[in-house]
N, C-alpha and C. Protein backbone atom coordinates (compact mmCIF):
# COMPACT_ATOMS: atom_id res chain seq x y z
N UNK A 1 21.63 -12.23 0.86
CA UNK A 1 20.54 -12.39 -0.08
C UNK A 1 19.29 -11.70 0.49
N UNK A 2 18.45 -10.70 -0.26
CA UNK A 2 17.44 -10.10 0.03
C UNK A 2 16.07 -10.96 0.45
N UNK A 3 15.39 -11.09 1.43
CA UNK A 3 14.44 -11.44 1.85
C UNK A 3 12.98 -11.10 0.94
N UNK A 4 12.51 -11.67 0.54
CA UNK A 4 11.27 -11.66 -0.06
C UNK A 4 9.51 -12.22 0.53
N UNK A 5 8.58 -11.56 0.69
CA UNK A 5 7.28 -11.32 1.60
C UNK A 5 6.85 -11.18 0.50
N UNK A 6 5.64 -11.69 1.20
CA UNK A 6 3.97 -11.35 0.81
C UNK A 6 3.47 -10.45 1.85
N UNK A 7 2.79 -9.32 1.73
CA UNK A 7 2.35 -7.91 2.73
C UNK A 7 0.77 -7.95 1.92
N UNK A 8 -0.04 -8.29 3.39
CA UNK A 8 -1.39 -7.37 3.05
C UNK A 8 -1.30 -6.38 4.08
N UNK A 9 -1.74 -5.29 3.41
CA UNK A 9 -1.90 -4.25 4.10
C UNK A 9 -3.80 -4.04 4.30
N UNK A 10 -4.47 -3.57 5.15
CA UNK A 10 -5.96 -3.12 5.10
C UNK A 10 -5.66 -1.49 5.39
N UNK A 11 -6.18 -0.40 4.68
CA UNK A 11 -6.35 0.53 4.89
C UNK A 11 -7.44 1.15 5.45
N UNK A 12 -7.87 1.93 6.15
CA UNK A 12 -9.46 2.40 6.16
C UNK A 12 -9.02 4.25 6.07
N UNK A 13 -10.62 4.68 6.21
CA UNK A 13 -10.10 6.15 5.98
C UNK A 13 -10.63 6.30 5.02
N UNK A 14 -10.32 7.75 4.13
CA UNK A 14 -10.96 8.57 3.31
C UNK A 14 -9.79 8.45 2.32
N UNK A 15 -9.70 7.39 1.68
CA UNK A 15 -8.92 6.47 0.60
C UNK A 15 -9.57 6.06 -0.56
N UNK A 16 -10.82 6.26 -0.34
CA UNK A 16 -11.41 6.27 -2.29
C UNK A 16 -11.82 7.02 -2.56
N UNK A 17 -11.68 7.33 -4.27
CA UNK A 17 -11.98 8.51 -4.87
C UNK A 17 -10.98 9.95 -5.22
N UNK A 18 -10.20 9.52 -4.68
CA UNK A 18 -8.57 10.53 -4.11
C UNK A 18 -7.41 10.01 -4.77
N UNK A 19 -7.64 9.30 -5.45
CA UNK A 19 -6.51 8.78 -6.24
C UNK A 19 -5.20 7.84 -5.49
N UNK A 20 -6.03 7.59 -4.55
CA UNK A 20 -5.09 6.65 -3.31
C UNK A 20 -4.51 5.43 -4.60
N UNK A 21 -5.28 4.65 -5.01
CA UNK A 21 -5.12 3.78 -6.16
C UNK A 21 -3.74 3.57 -6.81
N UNK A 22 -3.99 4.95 -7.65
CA UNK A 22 -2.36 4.91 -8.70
C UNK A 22 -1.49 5.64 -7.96
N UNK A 23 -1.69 6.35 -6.69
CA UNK A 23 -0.78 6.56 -5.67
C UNK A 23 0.25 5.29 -5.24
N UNK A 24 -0.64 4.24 -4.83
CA UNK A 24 0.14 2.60 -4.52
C UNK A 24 0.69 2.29 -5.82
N UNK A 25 0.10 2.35 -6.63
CA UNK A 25 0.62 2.01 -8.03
C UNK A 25 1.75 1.86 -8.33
N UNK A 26 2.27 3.90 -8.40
CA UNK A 26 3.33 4.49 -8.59
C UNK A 26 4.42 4.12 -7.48
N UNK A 27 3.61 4.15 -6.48
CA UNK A 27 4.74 3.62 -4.91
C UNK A 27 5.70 2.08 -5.33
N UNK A 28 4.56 1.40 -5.89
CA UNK A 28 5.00 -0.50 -6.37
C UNK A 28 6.21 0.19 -7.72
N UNK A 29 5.68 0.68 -8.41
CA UNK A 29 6.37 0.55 -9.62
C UNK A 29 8.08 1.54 -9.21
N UNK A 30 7.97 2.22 -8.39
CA UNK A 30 9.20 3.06 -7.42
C UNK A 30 9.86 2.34 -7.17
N UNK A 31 9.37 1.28 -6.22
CA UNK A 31 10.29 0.08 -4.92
C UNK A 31 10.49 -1.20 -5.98
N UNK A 32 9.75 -1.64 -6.87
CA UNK A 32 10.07 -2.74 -7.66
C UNK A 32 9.44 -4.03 -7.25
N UNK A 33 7.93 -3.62 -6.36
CA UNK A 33 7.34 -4.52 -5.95
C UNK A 33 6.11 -4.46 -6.67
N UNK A 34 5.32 -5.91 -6.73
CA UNK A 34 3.85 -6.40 -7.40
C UNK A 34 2.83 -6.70 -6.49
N UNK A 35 1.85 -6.26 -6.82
CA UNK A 35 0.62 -6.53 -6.24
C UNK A 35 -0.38 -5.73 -6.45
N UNK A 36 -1.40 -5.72 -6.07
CA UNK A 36 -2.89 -5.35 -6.65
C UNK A 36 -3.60 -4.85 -5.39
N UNK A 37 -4.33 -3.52 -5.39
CA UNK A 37 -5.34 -3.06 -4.78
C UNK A 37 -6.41 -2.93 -5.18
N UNK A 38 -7.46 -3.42 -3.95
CA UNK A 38 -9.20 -3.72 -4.08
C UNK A 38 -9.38 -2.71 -3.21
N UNK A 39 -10.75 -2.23 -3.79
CA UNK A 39 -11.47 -1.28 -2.49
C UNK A 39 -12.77 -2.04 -2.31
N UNK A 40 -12.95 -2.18 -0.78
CA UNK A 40 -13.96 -2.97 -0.32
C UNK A 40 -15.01 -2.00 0.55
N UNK A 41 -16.19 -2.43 0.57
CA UNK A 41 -16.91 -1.70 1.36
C UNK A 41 -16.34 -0.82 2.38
N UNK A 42 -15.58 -1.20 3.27
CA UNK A 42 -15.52 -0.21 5.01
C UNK A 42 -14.09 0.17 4.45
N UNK A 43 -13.20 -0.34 3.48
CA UNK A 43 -11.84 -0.25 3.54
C UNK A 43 -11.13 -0.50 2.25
N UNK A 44 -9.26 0.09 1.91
CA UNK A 44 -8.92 -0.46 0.98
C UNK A 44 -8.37 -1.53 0.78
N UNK A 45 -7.87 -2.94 0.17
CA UNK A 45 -7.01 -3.72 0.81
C UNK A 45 -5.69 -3.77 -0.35
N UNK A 46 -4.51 -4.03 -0.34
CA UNK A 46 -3.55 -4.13 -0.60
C UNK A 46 -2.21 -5.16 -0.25
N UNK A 47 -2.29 -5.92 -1.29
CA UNK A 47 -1.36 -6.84 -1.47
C UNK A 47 0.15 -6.75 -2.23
N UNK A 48 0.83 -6.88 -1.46
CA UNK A 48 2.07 -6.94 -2.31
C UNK A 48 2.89 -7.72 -2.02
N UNK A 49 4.31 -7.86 -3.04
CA UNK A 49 5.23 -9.12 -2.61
C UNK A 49 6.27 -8.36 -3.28
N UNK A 50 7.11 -8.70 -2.88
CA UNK A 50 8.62 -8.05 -3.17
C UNK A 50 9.82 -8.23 -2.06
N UNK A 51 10.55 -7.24 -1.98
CA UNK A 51 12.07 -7.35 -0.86
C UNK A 51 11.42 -7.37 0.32
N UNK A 52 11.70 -7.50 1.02
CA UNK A 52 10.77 -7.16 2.97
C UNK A 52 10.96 -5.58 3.05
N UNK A 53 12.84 -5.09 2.48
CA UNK A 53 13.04 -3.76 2.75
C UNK A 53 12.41 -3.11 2.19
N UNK A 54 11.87 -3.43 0.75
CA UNK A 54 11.10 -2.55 -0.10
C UNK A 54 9.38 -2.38 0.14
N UNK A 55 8.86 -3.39 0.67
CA UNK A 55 7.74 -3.08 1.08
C UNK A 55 7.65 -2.31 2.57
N UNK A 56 8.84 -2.13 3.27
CA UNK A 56 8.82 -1.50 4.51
C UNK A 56 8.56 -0.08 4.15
N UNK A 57 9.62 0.54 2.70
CA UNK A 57 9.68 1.57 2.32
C UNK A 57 7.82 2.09 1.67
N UNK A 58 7.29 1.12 0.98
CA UNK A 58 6.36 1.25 0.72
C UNK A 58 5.36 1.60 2.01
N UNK A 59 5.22 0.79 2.54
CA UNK A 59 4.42 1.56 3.52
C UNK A 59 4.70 2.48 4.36
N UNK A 60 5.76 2.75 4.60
CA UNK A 60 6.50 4.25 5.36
C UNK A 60 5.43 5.45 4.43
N UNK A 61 5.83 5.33 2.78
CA UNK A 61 5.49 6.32 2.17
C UNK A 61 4.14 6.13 2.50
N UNK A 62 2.60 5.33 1.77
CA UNK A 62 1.70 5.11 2.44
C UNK A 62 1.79 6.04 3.40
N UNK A 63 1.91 5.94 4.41
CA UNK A 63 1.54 6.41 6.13
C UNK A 63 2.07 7.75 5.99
N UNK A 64 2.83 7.84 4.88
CA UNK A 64 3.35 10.10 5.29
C UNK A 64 2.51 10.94 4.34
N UNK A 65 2.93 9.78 2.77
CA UNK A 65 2.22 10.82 1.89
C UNK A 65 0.83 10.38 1.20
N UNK A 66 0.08 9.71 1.67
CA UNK A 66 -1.13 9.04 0.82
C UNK A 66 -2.22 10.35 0.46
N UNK A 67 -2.88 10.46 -0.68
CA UNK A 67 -3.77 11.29 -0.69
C UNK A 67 -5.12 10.93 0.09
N UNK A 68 -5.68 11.45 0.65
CA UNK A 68 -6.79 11.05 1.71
C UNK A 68 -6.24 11.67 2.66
N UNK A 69 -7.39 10.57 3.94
CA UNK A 69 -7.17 10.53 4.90
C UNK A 69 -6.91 9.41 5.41
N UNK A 70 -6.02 8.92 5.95
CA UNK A 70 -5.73 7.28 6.73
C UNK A 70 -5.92 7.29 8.11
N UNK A 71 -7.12 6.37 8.35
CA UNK A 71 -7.13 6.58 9.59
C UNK A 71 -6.81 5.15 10.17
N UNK A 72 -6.11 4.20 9.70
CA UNK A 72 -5.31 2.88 10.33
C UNK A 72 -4.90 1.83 9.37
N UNK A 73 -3.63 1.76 9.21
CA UNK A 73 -3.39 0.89 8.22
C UNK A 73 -3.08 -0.67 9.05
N UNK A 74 -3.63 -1.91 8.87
CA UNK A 74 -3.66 -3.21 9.61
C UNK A 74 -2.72 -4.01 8.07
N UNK A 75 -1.62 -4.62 9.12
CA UNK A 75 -0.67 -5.43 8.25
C UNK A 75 -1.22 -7.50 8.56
């Protein structure tokens, strides 16, 4: 039986304005996971819940192909 998480991710970096946004979007709606991104003053934050494997995949992509610049993603 597949394991199921809750993942915050914090992003920082040159992540707003770049379409980082519907980048995660499209990533959630790919893997078959839910959750919602805020952009906060210093950073982006990102919540999701889904398989454990599928949010692993999610943030793999995150970290190779994000538009920006990422300069540390905190789980």
């Amino acid at each position: 039986m597949p394991t199921h998480e809750t993942r915050q991710l914090r992003v920082t970096g040159q992540v707003q304005g770049v379409g980082f946004r519907p980048f995660v979007f499209r990533l959630a709606r790919q893997y078959g996971v839910h959750g919602l991104v805020t952009n906060r003053s210093s950073h982006v934050e990102i919540l999701l819940q889904g398989e454990t494997r599928q949010l692993d995949k999610v943030a793999e992509d995150i970290h190779r192909d994000a538009p920006g610049r990422i300069d540390t993603i905190n789980s």
